[in-house]
Protein backbone atom coordinates (compact mmCIF):
# COMPACT_ATOMS: atom_id res chain seq x y z
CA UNK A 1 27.05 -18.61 16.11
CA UNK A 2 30.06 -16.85 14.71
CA UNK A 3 30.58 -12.86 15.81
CA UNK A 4 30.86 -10.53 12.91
CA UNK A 5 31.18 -6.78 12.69
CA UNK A 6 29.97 -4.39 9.86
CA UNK A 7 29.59 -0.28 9.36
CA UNK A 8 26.14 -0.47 9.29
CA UNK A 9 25.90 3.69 8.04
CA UNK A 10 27.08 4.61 4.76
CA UNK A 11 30.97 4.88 3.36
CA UNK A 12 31.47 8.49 3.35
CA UNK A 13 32.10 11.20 5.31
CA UNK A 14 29.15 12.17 7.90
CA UNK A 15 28.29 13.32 10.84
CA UNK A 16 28.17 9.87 12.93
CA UNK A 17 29.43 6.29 11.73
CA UNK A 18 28.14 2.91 13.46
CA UNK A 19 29.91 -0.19 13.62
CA UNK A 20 28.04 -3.07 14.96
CA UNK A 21 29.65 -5.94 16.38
CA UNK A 22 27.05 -9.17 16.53
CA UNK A 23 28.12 -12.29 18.44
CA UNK A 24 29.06 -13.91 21.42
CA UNK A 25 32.95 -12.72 21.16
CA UNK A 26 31.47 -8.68 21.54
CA UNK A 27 31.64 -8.22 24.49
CA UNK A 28 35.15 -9.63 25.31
CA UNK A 29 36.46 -7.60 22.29
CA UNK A 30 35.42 -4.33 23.61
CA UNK A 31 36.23 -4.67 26.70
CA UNK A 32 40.04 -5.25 25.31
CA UNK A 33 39.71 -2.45 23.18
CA UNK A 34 38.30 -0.32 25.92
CA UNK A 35 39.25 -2.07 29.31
CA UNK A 36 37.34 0.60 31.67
CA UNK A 37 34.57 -0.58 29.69
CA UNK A 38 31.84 -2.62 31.20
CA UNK A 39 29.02 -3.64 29.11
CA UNK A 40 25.71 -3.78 30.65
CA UNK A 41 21.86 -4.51 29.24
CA UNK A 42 20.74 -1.59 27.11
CA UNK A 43 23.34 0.80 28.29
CA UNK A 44 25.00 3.95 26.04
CA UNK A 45 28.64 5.17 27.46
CA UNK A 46 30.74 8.11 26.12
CA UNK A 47 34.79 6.45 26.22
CA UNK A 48 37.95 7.76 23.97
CA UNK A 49 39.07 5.17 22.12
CA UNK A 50 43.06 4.66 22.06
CA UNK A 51 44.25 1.42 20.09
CA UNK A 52 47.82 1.42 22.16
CA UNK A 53 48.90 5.31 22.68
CA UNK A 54 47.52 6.44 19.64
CA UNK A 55 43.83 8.27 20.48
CA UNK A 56 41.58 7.53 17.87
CA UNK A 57 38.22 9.04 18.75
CA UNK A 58 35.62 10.26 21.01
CA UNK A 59 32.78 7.50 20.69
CA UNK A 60 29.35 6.06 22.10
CA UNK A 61 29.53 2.42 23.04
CA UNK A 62 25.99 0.85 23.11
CA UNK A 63 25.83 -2.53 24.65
CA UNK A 64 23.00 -4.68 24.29
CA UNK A 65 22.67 -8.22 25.82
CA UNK A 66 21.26 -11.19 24.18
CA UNK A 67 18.73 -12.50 23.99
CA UNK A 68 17.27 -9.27 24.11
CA UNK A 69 18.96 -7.44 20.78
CA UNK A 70 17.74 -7.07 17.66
CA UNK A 71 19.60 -10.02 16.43
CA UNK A 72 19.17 -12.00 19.61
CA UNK A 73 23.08 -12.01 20.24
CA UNK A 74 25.16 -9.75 22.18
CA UNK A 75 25.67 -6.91 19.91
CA UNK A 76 28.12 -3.68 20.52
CA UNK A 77 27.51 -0.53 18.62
CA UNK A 78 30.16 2.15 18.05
CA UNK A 79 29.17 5.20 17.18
CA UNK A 80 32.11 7.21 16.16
CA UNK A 81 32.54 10.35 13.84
CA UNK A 82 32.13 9.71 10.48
CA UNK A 83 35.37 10.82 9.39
CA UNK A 84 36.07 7.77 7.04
CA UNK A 85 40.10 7.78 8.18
CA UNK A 86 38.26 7.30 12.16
CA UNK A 87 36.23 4.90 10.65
CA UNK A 88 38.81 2.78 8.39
CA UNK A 89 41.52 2.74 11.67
CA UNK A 90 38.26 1.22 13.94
CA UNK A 91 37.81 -1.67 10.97
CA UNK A 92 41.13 -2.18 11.27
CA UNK A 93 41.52 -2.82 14.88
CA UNK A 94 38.72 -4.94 14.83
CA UNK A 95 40.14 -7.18 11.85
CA UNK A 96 42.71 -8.31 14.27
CA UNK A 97 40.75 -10.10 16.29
CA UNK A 98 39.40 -13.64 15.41
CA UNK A 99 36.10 -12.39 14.25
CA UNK A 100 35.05 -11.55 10.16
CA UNK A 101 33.02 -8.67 8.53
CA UNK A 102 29.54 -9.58 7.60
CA UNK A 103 28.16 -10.58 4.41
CA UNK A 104 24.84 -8.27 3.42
CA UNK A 105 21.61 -9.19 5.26
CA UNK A 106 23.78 -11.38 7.74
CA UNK A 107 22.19 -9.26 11.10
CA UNK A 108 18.92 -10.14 9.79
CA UNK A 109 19.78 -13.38 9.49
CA UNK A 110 21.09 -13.99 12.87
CA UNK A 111 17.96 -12.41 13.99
CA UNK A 112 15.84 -14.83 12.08
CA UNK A 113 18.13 -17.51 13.05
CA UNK A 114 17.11 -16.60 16.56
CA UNK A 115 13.48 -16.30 16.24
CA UNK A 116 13.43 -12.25 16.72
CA UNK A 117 11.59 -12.13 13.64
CA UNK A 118 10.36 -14.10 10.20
CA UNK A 119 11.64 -14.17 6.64
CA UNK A 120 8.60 -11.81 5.70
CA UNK A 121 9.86 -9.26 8.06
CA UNK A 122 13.50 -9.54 6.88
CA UNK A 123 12.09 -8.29 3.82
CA UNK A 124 10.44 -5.41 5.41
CA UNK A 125 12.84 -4.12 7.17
CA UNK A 126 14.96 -4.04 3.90
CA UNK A 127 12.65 -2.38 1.60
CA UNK A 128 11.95 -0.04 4.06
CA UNK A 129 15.10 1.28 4.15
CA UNK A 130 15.67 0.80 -0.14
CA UNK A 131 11.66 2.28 -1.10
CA UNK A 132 11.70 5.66 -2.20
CA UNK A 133 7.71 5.65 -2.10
CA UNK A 134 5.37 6.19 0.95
CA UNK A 135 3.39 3.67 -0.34
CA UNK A 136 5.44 0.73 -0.12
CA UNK A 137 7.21 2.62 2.83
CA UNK A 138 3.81 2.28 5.04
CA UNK A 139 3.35 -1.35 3.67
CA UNK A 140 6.91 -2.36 4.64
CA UNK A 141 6.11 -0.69 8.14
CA UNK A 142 2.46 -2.81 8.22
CA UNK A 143 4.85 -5.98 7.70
CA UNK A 144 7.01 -5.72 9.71
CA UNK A 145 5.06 -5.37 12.52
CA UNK A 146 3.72 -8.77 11.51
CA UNK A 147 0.76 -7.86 9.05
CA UNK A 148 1.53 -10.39 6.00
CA UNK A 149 2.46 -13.15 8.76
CA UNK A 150 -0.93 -12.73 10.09
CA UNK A 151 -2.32 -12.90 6.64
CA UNK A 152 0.13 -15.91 5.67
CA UNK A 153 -0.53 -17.88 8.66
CA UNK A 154 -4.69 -17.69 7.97
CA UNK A 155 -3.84 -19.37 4.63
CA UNK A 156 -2.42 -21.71 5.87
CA UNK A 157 -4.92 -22.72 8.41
CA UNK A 158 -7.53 -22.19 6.00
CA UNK A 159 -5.69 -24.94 3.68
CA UNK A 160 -4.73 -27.06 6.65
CA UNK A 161 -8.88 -27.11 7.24
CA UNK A 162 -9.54 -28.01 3.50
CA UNK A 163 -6.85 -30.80 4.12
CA UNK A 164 -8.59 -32.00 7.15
CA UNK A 165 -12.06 -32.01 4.97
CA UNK A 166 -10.11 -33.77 2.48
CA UNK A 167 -8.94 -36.65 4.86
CA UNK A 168 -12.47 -37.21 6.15
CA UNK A 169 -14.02 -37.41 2.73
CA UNK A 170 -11.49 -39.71 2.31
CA UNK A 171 -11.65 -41.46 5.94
CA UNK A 172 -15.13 -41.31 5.56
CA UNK A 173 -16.97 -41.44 2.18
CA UNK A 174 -20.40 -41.77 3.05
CA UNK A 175 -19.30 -37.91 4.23
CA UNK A 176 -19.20 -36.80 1.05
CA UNK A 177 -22.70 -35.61 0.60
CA UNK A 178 -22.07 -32.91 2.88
CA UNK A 179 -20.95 -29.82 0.51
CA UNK A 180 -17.98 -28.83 3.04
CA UNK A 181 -16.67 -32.48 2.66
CA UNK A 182 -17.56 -33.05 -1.08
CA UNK A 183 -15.21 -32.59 -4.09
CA UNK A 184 -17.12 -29.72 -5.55
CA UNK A 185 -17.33 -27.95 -2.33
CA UNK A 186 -13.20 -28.36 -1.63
CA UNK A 187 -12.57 -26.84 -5.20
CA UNK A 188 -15.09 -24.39 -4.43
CA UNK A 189 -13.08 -23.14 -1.35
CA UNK A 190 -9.89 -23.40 -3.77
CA UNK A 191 -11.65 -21.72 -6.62
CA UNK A 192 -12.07 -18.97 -3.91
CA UNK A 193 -8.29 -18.98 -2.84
CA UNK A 194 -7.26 -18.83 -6.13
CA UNK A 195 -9.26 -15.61 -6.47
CA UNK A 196 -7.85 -13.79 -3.56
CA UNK A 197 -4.13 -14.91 -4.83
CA UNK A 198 -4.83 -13.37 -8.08
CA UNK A 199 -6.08 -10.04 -6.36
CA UNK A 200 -2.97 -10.07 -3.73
CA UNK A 201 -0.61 -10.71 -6.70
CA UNK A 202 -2.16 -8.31 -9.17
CA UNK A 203 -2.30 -5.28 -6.35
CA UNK A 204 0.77 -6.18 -5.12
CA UNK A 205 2.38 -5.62 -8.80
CA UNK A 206 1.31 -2.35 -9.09
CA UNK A 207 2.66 -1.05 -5.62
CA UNK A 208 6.06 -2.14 -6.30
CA UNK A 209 6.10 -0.98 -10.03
CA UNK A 210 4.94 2.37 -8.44
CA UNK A 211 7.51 2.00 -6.53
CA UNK A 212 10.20 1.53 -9.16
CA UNK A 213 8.90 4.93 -10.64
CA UNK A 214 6.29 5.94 -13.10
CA UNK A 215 8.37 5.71 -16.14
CA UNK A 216 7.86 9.05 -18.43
CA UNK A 217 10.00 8.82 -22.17
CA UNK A 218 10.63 12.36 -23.76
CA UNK A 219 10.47 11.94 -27.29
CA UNK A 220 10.49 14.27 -30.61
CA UNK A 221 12.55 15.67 -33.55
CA UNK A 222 15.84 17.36 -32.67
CA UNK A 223 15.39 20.84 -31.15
CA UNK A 224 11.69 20.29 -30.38
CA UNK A 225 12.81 21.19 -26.61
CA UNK A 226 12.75 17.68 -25.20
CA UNK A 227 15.36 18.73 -22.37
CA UNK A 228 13.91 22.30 -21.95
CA UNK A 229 10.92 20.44 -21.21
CA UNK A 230 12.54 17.97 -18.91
CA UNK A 231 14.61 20.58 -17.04
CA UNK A 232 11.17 22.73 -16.36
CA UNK A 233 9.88 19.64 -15.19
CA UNK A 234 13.06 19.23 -13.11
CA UNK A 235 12.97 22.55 -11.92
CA UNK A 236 17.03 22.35 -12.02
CA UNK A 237 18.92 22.11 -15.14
CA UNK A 238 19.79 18.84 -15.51
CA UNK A 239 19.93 18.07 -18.82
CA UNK A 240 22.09 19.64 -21.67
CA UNK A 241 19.80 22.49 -23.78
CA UNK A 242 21.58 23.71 -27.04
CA UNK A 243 20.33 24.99 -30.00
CA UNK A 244 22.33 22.59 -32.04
CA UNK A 245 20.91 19.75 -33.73
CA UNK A 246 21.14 16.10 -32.56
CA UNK A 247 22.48 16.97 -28.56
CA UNK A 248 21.12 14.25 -26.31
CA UNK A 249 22.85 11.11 -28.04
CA UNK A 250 21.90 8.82 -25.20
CA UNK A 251 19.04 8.73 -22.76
CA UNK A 252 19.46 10.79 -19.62
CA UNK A 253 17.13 9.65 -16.44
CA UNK A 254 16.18 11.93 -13.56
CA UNK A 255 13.72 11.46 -10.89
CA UNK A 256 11.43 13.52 -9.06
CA UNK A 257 8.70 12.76 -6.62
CA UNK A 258 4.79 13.65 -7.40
CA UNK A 259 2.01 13.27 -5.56
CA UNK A 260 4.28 10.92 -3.04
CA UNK A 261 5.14 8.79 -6.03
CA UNK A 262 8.40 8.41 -7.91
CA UNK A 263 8.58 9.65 -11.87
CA UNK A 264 11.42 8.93 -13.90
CA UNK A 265 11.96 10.79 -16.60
CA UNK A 266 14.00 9.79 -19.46
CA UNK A 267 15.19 12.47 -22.01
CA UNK A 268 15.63 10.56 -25.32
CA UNK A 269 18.06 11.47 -28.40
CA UNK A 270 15.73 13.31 -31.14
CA UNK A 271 13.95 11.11 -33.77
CA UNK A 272 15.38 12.11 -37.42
CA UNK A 273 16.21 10.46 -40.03
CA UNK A 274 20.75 10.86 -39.88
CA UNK A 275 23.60 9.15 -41.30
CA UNK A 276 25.59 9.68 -37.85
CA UNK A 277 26.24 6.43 -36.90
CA UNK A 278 26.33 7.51 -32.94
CA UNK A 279 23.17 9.80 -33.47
CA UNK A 280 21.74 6.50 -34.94
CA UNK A 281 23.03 4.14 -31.87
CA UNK A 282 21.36 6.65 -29.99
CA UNK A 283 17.75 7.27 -31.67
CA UNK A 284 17.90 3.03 -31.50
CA UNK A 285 18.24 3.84 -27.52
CA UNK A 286 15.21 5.86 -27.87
CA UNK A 287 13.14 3.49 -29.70
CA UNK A 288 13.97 0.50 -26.83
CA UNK A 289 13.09 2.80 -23.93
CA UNK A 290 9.50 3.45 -25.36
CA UNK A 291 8.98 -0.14 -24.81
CA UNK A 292 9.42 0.13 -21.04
CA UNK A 293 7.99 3.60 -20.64
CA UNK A 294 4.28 3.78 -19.04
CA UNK A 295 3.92 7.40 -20.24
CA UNK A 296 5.18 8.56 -23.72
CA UNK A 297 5.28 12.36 -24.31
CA UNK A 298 5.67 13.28 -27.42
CA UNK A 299 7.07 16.58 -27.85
CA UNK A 300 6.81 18.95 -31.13
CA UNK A 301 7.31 22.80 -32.03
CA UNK A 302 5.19 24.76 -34.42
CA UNK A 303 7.64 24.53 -37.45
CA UNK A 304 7.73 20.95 -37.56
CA UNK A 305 5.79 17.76 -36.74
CA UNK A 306 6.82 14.52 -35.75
CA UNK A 307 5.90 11.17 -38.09
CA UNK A 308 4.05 8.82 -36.04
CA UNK A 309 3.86 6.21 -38.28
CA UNK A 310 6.31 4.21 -36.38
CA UNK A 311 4.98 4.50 -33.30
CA UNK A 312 1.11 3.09 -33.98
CA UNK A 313 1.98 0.09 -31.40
CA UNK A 314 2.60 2.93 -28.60
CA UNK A 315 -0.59 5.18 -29.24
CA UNK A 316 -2.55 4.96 -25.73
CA UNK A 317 0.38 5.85 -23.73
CA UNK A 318 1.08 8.55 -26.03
CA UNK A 319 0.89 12.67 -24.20
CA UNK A 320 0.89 14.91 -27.27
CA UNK A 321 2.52 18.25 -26.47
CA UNK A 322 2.82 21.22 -28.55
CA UNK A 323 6.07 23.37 -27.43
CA UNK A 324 6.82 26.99 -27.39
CA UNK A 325 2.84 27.94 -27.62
CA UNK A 326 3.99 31.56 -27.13
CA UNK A 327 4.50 31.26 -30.82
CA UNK A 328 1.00 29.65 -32.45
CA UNK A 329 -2.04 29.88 -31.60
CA UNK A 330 -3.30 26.34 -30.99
CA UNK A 331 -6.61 25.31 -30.84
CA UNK A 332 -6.49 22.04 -30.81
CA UNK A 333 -7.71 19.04 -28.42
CA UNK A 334 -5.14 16.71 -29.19
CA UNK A 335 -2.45 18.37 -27.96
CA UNK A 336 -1.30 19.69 -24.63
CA UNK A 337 0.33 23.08 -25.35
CA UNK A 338 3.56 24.25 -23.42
CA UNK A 339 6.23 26.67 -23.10
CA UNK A 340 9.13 25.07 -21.61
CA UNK A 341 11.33 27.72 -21.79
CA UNK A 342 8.88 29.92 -19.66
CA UNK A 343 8.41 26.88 -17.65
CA UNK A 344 4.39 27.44 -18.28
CA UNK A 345 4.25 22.94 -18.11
CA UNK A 346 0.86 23.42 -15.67
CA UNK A 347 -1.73 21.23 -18.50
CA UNK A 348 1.18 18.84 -18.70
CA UNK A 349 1.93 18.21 -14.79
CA UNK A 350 -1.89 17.52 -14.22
CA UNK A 351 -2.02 15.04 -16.95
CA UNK A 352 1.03 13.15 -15.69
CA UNK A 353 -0.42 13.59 -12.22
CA UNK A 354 -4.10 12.38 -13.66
CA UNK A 355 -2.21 9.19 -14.54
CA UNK A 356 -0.67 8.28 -11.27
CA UNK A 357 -3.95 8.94 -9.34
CA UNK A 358 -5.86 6.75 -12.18
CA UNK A 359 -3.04 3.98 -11.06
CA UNK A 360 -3.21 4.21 -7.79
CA UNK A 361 -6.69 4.11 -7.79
CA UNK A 362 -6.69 0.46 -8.94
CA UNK A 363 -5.04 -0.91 -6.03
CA UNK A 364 -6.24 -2.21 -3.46
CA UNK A 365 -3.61 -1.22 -0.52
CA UNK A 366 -5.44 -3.48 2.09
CA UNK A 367 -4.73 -6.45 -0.49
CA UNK A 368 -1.22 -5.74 -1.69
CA UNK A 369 0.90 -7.22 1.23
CA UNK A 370 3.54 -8.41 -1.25
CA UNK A 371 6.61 -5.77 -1.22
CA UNK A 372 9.25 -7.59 -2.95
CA UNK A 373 9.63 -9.28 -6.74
CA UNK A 374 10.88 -12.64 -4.65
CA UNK A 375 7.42 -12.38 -2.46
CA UNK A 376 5.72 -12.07 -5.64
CA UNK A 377 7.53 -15.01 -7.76
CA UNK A 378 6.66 -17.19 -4.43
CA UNK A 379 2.56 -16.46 -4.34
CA UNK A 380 2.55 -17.28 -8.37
CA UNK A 381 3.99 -20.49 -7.35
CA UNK A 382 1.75 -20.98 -4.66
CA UNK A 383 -0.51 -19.71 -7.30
CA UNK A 384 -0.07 -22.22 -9.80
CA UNK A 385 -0.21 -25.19 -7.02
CA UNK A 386 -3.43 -24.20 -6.52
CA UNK A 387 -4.66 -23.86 -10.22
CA UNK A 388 -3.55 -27.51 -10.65
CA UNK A 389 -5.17 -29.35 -7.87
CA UNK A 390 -8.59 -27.18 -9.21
CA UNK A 391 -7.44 -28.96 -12.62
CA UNK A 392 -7.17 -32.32 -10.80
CA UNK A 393 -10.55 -32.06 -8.84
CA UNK A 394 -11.96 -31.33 -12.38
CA UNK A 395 -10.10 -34.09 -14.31
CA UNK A 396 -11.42 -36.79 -11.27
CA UNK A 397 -7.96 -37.42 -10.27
CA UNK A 398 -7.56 -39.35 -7.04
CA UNK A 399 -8.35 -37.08 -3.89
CA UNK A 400 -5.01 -38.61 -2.29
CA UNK A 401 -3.11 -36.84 -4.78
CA UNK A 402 -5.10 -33.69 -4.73
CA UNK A 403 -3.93 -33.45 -1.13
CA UNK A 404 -0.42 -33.71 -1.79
CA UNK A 405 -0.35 -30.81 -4.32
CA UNK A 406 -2.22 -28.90 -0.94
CA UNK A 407 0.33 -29.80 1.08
CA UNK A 408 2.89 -28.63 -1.40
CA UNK A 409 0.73 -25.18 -1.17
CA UNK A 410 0.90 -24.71 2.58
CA UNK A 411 4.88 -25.87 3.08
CA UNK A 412 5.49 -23.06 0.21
CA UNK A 413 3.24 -20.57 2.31
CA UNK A 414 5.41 -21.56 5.59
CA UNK A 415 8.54 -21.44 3.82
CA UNK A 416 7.96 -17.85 2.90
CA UNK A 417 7.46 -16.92 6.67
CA UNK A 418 10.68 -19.33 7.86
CA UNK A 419 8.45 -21.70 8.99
CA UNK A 420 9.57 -24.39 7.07
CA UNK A 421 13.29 -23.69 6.63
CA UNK A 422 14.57 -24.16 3.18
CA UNK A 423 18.56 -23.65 3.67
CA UNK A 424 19.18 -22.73 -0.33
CA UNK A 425 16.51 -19.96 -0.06
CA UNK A 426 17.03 -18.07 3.46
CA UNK A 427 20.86 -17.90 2.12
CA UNK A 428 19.90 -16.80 -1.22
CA UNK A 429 17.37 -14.61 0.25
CA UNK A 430 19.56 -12.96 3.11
CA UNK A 431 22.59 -11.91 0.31
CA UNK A 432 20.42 -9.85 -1.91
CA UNK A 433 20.01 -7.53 1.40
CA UNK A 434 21.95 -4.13 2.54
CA UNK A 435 25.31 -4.62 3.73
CA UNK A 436 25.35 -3.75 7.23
CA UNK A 437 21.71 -5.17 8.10
């Protein structure tokens, strides 16, 4: 296996950088960079690095022997300051000898490649370090310390023993009296699957839209006090307030965390009826953001209503919110009344906060072991294997070819652990990681 290096910590100026070094070269390269150093198992030394007579840095060298790293190679760890000069003139050095910088995900994939862990916790470990919500952040850590393998590998036992019932109806035919070994009792047990696949799928959705952010579109006439709103929200000022007409042209995003969930919330430009032909580019923004939003609120001020006519197709995500109640008297059901400007938004944060309990409510954690989009695409697959060889059972087709769509479903299921390596997809699946993991 080839020895590559990476900074594994972020490009900018910190406290401490670390550059890993992964390989069977990483040893002899430090010691040339470092002669008086002498790598041992697990071990942490404090050298000065000098790359001829120039001093470089004060630095931790961590050496780690294989097989027992977390990529299963010998592996070096530098942990300099994170001055990026320092960190640019270690690169350097290391560029010189005959070793390359990794591509993203390329650790993980030596330590796959070794066996120190599956494809399912590859993808933990990297949305654990992406997800922004606890969570996916606790379902990541349940993965990764094997969870969805455990769950994974049960299916496909459980398939491998409808296989086996399959060959002995087939071995055996007089068998098939016996429900267990009978064609209605195999797509019984599939009919079942199928069930739980659609619940795993359908939770599993949900956590990692959650995760994404609850998205919450601002919308109204010009001056309602949209961005007031948003910035009271915010707590900060983050978006532009004026008094004049027409001021958000485009849609400005900010994020915030409630109730351990993220909310995005997108200011739109105000609805109106203008010949400005950028006002109009940017009230057609609007109108394509409401289609992705999951929470509409629709802002208005005393003086003047807003025409919801064209937005009948968006009523039950709709939060109607009368601004600047310190000047009407409202009585009124419909609305939720606020006073941005006095940052009085208390009605308003419980509603939004109603919603993302009502959401989370619906899932069931235990059942959502999917963290990824890719995890998800696979299980529809396996999904849709299954739906057809119910369809064939149904349709009498021959039980020989029943089983092959079965086996089809269990090499998908091993393929998502590594079990079953598919070259195209661990590649494909390894360079839409972090660079540096």
């Amino acid at each position: 296996m080839e020895t590559i290096y990476s900074l594994v910590t972020k490009p900018i100026n910190q406290n401490v950088a670390i550059i890993r070094i992964s390989g069977p070269d990483a040893f002899t390269i430090i010691k040339d960079i470092v002669p008086s150093f002498e790598p041992k198992q697990n071990s942490v030394v404090f050298k000065e690095l000098f790359f001829g007579d120039e001093f470089i840095d004060q630095a931790l060298l961590l050496s780690f022997k294989a097989p027992n790293s977390f990529t299963g190679e010998d592996i070096i760890e530098i942990q300099s300051h994170g001055n990026m000069y320092v960190v640019q003139k270690i690169l350097e050095k290391l560029n010189t000898y005959n070793i390359r910088q990794s591509e993203p995900g390329e650790f993980m994939k030596q330590a796959f490649m070794n066996g120190k862990i599956d494809l399912s916790q590859s993808e933990a470990i990297n949305t654990l370090i992406l997800s922004e919500n606890k969570s996916l952040t606790e379902k990541a850590i349940s993965n990764l310390s094997g969870v969805q393998a455990k769950v994974i590998k049960k299916a496909i036992k459980d398939l491998s023993v409808i296989m086996a019932h399959i060959q002995i109806s087939i071995d055996y035919p007089e068998n098939q009296d016996t429900q267990k070994y009978s064609l209605t009792g195999i797509k019984g047990e599939l009919e079942k699957y199928s069930k739980e696949i659609e619940e795993v799928i359908s939770n599993s959705k949900l956590l990692i839209k959650i995760d994404k952010g609850i998205k919450i579109a601002l919308i109204g006439r010009p001056n309602a006090g949209k961005s007031s709103l948003l910035n009271a929200i915010l707590d900060e000022e983050r978006a532009i307030v004026s008094d004049v007409q027409g001021t958000t042209r485009d849609v400005v995003e900010s994020s915030i965390l409630l109730n351990d969930v993220k909310v995005t919330l997108q200011d739109t430009a105000g609805l109106r009826t203008t010949d400005d032909s950028v006002e109009q580019q940017g009230i057609k923004k609007t109108l394509e953001t409401l289609e992705t939003a999951d929470i509409i609120i629709a802002v208005e001020e005393p003086s003047e209503k807003l025409n919801y006519s064209d937005l009948e197709k968006f009523d039950s995500k709709i939060i109607k919110v009368m601004n600047k109640k310190d000047l009407v008297d409202l009585d009124n059901d419909e609305y939720i009344t606020t006073s941005a400007l006095n940052k009085d938004i208390n009605e308003l944060i419980i509603k939004i906060s109603d919603y993302i309990k009502n959401n989370l409510k619906n899932i069931n954690f235990k059942n959502a072991i999917l963290i990824t989009s890719n995890q998800v695409n696979n299980f529809e697959k396996i999904l849709s294997h299954i739906k057809k060889a119910i369809s064939m059972l149904k349709d009498n087709f021959s039980i020989d070819v029943v089983a092959l769509e079965i086996e089809t479903i269990i090499k998908e299921l091993g393929a998502i652990l590594g079990i079953v390596v598919d070259q195209d997809y661990t590649s494909n699946l390894f360079a839409s990681f972090c660079l540096g993991k």
